[in-house]
N, C-alpha and C. Protein backbone atom coordinates (compact mmCIF):
# COMPACT_ATOMS: atom_id res chain seq x y z
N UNK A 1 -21.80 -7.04 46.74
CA UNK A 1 -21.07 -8.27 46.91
C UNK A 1 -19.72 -7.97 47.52
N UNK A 2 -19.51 -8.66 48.81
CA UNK A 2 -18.37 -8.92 49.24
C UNK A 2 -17.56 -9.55 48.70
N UNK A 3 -15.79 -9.46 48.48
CA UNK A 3 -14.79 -10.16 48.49
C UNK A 3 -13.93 -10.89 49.08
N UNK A 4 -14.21 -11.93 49.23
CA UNK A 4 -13.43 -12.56 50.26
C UNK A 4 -12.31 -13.94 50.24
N UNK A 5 -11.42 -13.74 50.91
CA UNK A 5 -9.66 -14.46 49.97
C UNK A 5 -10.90 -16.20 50.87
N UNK A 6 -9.80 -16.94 50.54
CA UNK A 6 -10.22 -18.49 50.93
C UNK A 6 -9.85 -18.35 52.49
N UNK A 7 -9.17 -17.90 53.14
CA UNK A 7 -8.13 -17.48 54.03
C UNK A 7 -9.93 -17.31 55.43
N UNK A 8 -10.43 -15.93 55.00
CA UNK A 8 -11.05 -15.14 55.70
C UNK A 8 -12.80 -16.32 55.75
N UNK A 9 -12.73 -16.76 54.41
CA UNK A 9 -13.95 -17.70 54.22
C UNK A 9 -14.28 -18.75 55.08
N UNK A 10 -12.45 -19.70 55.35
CA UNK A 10 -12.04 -20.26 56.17
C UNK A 10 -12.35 -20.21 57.27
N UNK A 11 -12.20 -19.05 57.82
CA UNK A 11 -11.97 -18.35 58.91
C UNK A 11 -13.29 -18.33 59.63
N UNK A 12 -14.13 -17.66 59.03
CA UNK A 12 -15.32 -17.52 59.19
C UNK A 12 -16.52 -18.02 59.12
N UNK A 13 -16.40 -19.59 58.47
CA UNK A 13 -17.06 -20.77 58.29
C UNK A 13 -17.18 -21.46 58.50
N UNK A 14 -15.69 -22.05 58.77
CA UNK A 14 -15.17 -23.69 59.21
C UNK A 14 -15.92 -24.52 60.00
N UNK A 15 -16.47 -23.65 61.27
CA UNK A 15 -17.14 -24.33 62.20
C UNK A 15 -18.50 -24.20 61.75
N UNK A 16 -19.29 -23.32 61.22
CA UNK A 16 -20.35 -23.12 61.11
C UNK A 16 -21.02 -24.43 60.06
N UNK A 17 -19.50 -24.54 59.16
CA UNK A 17 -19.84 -25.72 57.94
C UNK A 17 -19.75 -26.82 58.45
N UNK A 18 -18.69 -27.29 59.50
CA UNK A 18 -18.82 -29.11 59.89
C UNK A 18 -19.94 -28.86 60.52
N UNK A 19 -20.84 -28.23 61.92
CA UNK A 19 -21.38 -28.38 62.27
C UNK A 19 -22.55 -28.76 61.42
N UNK A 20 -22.56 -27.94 60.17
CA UNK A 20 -24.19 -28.41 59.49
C UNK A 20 -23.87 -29.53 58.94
N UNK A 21 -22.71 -30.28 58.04
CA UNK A 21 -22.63 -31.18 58.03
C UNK A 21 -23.16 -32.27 58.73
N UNK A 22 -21.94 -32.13 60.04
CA UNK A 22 -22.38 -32.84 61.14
C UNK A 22 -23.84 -33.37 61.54
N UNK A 23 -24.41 -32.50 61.17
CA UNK A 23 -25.95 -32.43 61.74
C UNK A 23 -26.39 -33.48 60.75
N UNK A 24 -26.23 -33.28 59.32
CA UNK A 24 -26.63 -34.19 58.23
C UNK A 24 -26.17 -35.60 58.45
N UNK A 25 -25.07 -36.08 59.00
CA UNK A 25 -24.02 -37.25 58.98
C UNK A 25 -24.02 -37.81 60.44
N UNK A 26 -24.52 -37.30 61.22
CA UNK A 26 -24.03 -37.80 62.69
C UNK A 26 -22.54 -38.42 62.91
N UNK A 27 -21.82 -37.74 62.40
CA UNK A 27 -20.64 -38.36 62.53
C UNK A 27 -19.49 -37.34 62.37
N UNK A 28 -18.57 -37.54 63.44
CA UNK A 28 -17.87 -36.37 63.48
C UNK A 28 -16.35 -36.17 62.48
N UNK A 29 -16.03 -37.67 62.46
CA UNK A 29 -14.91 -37.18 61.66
C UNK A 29 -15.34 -37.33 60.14
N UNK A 30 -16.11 -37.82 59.10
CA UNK A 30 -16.94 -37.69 58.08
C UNK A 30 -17.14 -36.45 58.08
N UNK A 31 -17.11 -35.47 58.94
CA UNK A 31 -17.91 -34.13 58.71
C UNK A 31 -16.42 -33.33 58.24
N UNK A 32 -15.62 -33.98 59.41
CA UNK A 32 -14.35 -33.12 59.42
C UNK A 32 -14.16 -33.56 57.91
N UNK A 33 -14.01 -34.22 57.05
CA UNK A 33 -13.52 -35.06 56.28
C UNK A 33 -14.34 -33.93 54.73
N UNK A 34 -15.44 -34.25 55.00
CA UNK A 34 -16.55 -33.15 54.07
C UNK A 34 -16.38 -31.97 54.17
N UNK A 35 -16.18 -31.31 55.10
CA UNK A 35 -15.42 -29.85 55.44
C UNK A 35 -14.82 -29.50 54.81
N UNK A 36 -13.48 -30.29 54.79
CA UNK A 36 -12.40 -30.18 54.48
C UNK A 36 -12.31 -30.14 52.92
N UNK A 37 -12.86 -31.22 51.90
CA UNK A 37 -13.21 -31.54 51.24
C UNK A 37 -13.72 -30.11 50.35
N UNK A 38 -14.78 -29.54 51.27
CA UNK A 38 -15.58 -28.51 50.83
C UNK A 38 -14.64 -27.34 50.37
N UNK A 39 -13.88 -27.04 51.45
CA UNK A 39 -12.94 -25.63 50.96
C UNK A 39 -11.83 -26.11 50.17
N UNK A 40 -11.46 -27.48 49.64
CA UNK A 40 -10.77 -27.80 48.70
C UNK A 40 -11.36 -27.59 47.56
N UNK A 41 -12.26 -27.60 47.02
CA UNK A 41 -13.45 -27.64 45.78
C UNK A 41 -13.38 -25.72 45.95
N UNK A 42 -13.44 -24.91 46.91
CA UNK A 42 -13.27 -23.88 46.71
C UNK A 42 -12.00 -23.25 46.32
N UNK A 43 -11.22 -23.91 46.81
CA UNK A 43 -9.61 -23.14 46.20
C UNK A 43 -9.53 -24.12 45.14
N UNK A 44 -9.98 -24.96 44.43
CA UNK A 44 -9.63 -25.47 42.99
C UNK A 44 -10.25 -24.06 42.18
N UNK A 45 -11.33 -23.39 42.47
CA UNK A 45 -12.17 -23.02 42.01
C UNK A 45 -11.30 -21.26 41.80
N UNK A 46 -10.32 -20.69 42.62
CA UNK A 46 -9.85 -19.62 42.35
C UNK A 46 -9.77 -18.98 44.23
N UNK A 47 -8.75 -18.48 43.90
CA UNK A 47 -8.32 -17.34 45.18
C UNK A 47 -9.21 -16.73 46.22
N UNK A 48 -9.64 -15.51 44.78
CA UNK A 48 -11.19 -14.59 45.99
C UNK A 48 -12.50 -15.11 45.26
N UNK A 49 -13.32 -14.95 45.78
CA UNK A 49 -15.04 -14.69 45.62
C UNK A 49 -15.51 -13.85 45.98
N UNK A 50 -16.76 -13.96 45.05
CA UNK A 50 -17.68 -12.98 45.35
C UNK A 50 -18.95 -13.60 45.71
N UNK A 51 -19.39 -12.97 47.20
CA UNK A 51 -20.61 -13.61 47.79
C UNK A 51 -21.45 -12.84 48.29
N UNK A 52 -23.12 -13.16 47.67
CA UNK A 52 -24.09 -13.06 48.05
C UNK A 52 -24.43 -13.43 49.89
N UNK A 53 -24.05 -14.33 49.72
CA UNK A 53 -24.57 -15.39 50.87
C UNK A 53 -23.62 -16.49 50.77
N UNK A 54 -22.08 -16.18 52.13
CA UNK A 54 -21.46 -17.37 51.31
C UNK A 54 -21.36 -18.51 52.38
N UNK A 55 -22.44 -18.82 53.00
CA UNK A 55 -23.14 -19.91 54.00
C UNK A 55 -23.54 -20.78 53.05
N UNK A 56 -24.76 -19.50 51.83
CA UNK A 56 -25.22 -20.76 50.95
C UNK A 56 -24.77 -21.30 50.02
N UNK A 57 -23.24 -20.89 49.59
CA UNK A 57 -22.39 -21.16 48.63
C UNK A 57 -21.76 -22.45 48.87
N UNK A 58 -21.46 -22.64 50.37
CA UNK A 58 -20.79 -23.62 50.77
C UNK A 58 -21.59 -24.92 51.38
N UNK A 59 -22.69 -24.58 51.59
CA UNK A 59 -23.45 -25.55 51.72
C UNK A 59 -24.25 -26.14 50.23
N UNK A 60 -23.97 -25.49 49.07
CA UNK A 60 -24.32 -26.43 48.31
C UNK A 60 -23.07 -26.92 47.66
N UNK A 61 -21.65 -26.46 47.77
CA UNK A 61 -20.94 -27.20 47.60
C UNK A 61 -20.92 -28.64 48.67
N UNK A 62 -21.23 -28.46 49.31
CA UNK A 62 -21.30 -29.34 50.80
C UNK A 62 -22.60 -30.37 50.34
N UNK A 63 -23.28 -30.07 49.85
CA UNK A 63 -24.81 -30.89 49.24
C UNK A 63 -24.20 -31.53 48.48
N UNK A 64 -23.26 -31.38 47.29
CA UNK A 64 -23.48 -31.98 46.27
C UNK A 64 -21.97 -33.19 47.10
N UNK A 65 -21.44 -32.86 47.79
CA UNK A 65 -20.61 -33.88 48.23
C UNK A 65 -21.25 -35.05 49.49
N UNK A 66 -22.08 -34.49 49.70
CA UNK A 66 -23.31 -35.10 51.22
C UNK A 66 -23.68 -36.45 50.08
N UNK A 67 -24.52 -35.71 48.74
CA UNK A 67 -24.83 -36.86 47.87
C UNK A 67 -24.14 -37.83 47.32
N UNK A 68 -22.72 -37.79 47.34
CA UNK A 68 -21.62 -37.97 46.41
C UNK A 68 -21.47 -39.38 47.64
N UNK A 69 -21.30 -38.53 48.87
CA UNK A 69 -20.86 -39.78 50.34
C UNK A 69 -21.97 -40.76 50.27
N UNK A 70 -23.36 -40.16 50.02
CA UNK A 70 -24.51 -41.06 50.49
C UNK A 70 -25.08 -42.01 49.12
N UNK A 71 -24.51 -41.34 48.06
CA UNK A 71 -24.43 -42.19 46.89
C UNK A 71 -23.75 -43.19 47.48
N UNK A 72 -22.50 -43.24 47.48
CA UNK A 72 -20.94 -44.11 47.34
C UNK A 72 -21.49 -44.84 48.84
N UNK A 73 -21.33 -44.34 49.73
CA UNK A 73 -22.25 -45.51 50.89
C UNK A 73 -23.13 -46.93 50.71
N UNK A 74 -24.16 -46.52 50.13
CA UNK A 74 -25.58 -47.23 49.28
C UNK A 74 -24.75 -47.95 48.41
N UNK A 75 -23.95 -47.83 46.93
CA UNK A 75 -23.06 -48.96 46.30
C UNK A 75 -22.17 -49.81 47.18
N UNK A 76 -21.50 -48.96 48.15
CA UNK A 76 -20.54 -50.06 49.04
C UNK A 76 -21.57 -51.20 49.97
N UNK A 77 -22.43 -50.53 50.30
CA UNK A 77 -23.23 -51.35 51.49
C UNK A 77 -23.83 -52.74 50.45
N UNK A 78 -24.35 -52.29 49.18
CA UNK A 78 -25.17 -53.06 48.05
C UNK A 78 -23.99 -54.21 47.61
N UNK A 79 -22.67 -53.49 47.62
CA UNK A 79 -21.90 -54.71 47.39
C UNK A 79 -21.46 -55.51 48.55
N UNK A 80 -21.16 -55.21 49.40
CA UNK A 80 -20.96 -55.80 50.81
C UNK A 80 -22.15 -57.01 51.11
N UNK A 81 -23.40 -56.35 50.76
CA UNK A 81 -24.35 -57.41 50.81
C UNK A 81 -23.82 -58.26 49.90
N UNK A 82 -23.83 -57.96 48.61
CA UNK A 82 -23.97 -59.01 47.73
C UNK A 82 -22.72 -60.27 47.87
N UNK A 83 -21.68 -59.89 48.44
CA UNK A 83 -20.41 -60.75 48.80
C UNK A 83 -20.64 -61.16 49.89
N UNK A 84 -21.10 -61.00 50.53
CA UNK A 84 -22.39 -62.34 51.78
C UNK A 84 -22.81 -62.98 51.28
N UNK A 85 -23.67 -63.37 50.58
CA UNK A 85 -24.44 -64.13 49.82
C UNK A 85 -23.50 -65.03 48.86
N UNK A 86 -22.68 -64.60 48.43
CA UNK A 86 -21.69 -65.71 47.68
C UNK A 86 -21.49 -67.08 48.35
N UNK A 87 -21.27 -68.01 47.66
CA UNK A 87 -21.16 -69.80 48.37
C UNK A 87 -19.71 -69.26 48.66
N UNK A 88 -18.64 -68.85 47.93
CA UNK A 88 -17.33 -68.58 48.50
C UNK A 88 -16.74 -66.93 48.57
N UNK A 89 -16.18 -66.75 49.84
CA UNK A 89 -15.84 -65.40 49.37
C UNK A 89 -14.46 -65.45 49.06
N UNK A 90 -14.18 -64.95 48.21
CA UNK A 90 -13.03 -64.27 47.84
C UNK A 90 -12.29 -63.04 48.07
N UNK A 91 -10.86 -63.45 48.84
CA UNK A 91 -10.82 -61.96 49.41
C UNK A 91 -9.81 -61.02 48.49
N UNK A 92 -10.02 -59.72 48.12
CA UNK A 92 -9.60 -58.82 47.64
C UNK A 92 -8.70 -57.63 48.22
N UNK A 93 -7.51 -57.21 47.67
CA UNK A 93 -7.48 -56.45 48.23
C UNK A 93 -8.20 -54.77 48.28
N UNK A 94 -7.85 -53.82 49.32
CA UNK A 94 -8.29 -52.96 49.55
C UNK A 94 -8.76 -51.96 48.04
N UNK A 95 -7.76 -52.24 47.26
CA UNK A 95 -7.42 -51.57 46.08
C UNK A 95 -8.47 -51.79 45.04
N UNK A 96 -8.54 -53.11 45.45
CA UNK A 96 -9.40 -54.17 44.32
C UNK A 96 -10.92 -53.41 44.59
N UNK A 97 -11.48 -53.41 46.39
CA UNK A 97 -12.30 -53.21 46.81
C UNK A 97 -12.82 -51.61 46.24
N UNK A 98 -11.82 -50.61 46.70
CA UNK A 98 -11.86 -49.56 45.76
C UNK A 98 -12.52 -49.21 44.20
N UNK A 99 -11.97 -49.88 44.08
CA UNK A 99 -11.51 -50.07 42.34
C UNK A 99 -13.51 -50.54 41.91
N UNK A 100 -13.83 -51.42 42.28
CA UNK A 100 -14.91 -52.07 41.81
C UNK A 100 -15.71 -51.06 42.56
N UNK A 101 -15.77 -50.59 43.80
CA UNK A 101 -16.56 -49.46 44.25
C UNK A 101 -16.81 -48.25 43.37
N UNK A 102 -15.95 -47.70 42.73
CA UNK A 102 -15.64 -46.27 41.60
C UNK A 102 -16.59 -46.95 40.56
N UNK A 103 -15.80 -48.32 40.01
CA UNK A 103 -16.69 -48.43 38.72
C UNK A 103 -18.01 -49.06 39.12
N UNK A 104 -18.62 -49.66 40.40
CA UNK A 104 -20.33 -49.56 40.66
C UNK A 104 -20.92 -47.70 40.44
N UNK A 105 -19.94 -47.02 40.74
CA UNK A 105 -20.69 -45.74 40.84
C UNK A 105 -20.61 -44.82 39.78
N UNK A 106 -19.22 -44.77 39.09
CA UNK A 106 -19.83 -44.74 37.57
C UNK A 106 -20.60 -45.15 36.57
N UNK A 107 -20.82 -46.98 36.66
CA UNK A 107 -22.11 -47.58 36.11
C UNK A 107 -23.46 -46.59 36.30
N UNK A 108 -23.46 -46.67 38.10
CA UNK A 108 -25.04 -45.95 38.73
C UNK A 108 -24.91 -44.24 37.70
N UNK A 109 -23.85 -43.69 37.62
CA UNK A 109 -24.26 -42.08 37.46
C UNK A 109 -24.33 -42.22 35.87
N UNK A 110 -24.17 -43.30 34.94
CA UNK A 110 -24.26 -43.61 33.64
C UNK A 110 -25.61 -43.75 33.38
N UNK A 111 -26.12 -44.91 34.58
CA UNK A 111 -27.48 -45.39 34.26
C UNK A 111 -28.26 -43.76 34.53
N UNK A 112 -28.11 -43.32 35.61
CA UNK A 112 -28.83 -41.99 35.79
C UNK A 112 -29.06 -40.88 34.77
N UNK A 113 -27.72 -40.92 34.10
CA UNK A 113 -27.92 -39.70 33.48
C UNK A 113 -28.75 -40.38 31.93
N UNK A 114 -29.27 -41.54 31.87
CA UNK A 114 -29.91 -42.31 30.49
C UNK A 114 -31.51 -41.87 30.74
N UNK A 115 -32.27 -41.75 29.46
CA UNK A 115 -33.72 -41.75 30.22
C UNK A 115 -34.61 -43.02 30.25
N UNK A 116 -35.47 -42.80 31.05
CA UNK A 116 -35.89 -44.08 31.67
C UNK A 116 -36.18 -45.21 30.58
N UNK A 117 -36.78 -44.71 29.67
CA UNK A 117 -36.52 -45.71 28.47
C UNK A 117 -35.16 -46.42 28.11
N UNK A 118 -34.52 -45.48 27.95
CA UNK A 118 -33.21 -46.04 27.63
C UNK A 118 -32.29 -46.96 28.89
N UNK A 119 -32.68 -46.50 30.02
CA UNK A 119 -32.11 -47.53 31.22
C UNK A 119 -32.83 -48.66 31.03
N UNK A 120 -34.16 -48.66 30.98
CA UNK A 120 -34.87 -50.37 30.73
C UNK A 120 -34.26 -50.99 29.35
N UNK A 121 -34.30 -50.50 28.74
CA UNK A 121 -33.77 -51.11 27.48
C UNK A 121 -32.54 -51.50 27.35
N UNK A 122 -31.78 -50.75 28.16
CA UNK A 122 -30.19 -51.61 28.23
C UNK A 122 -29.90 -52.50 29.41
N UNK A 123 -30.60 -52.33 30.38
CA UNK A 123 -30.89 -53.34 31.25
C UNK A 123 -31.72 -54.58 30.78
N UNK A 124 -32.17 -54.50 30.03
CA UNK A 124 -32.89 -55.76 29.61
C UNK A 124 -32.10 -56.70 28.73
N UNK A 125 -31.56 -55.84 27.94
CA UNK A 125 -30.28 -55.85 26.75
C UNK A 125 -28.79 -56.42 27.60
N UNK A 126 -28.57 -56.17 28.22
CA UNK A 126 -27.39 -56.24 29.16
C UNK A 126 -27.52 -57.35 30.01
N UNK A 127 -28.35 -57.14 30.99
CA UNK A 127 -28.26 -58.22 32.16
C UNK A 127 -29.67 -59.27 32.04
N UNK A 128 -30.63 -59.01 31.59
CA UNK A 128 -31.36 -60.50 31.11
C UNK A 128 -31.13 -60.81 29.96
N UNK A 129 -30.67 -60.47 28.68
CA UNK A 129 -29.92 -60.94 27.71
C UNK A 129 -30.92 -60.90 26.26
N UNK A 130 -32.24 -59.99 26.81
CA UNK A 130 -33.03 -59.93 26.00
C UNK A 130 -33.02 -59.93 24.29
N UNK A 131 -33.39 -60.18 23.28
CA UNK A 131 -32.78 -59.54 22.15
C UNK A 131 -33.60 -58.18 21.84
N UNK A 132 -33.32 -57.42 21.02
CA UNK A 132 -34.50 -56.06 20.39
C UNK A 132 -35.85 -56.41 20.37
N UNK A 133 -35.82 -57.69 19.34
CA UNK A 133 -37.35 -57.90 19.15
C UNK A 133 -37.85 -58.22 20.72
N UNK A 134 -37.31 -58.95 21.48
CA UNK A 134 -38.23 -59.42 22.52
C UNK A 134 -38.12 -57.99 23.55
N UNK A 135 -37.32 -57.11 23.62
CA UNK A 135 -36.99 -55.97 24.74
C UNK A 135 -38.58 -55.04 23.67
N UNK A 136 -38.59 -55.28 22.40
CA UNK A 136 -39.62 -54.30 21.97
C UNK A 136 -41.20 -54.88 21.80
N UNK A 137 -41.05 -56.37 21.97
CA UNK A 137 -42.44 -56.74 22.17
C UNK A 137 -42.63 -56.45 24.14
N UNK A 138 -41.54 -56.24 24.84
CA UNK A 138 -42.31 -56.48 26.43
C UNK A 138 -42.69 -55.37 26.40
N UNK A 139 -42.14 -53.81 25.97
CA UNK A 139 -42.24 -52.67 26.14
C UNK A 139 -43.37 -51.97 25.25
N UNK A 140 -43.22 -52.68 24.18
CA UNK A 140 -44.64 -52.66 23.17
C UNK A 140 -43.95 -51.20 22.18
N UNK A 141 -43.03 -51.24 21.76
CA UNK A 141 -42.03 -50.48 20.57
C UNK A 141 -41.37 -51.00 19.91
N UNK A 142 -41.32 -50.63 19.03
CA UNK A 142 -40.38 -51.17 17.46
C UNK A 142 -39.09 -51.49 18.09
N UNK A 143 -38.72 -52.16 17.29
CA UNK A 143 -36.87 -52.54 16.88
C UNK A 143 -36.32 -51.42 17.03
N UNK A 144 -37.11 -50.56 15.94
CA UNK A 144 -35.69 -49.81 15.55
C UNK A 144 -35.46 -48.69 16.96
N UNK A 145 -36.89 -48.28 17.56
CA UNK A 145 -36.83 -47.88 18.80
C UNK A 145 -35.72 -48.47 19.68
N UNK A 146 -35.62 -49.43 19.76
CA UNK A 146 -35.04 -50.36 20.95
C UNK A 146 -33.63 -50.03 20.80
N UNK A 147 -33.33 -50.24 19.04
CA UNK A 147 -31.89 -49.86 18.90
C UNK A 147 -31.38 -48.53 18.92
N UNK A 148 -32.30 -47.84 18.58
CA UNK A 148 -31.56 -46.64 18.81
C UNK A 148 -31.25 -46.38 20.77
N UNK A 149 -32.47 -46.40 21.51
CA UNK A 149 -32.03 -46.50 22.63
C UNK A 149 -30.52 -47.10 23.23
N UNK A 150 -30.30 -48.50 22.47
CA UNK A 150 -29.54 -48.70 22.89
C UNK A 150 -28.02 -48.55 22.53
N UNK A 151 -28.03 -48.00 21.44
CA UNK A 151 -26.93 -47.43 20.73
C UNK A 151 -26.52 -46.33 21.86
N UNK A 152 -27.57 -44.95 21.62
CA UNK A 152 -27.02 -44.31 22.99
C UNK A 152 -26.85 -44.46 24.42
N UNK A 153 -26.98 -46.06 25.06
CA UNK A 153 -26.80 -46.33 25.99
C UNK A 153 -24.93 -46.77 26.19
N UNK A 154 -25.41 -47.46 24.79
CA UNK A 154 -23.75 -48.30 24.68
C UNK A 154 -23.00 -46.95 24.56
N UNK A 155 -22.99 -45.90 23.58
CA UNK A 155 -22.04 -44.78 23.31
C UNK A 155 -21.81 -44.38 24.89
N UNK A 156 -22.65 -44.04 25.81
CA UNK A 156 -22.41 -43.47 27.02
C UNK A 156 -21.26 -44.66 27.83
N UNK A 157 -21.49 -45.89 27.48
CA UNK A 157 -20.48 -46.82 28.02
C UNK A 157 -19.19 -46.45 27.82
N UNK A 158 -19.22 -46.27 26.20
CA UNK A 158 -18.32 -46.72 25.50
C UNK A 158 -17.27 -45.10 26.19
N UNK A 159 -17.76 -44.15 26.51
CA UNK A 159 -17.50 -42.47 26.98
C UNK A 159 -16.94 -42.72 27.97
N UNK A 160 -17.63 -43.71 28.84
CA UNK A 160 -17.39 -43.78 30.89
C UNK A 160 -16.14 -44.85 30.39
N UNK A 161 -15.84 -45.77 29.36
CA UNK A 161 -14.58 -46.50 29.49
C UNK A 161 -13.30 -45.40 28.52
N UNK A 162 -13.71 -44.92 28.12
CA UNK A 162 -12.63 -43.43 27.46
C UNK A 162 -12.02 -43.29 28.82
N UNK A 163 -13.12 -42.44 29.62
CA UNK A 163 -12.46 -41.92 30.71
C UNK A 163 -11.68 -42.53 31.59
């Protein structure tokens, strides 16, 4: 294993990394933007490294931010639709727009990290207004099933509004 400062990593990557980006995004300053992004997440991370392969080091730091853009894309576009469709729009500012963007995508990585039981059950619980008994007769499980599901759905809420 090689050692190498952020400096030389830099050096020796930069282009090699927007370009694959690039390739993923068709878009050039998004790439610059993810790049950039990328060797920031590496110097949070410490000075030197040690690398196997540090193409593939940086491209899965680079993956998990590709998902992060193409997550956060998909919520903005989903809300954008949905404020079309309104009889009135209401305009917000940028901040506002922000703001409700973060918390659509903390909701989504809440619901994700629940298991699939437990996402139907608080979705049913939540936004059709189901009660236990009726969320455990559609699903065909007990009450007490239902509640416990949804106890640890709510605790995970109750965690993402801590933060």
């Amino acid at each position: 294993m090689a050692v190498q400062t952020l400096e030389s990593l830099y050096s020796e990557h930069h282009h090699w990394l927007q370009s694959w980006i690039r390739s993923r995004l068709n878009n050039v300053e998004q790439a610059q933007d993810l790049t950039q992004e990328t060797f920031i997440k590496v110097l949070m991370k410490g000075r030197e490294h040690e690398f196997n392969s540090p193409k593939a080091y940086l491209s899965s730091i680079a993956r998990g931010l590709l998902v992060d853009f193409f997550r956060r894309r998909t919520v903005e576009q989903a809300y954008l639709d949905a404020l079309e469709v309104q009889p009135e729009q209401h305009s917000i500012s940028a901040e506002q727009h922000h703001l409700i963007i973060d918390t659509l995508l903390q909701i989504e990585k809440m619901l994700d990290a629940m298991s699939e039981r437990g996402r139907q059950i608080f979705l049913l619980a939540q936004l059709d207004g189901l009660s236990f008994a009726e969320i455990g007769r559609q699903l065909n499980v007990s009450v007490t099933t239902v509640r416990k599901h949804f106890i640890r759905a709510m605790t995970q809420c109750l965690l993402l509004i801590e933060d």
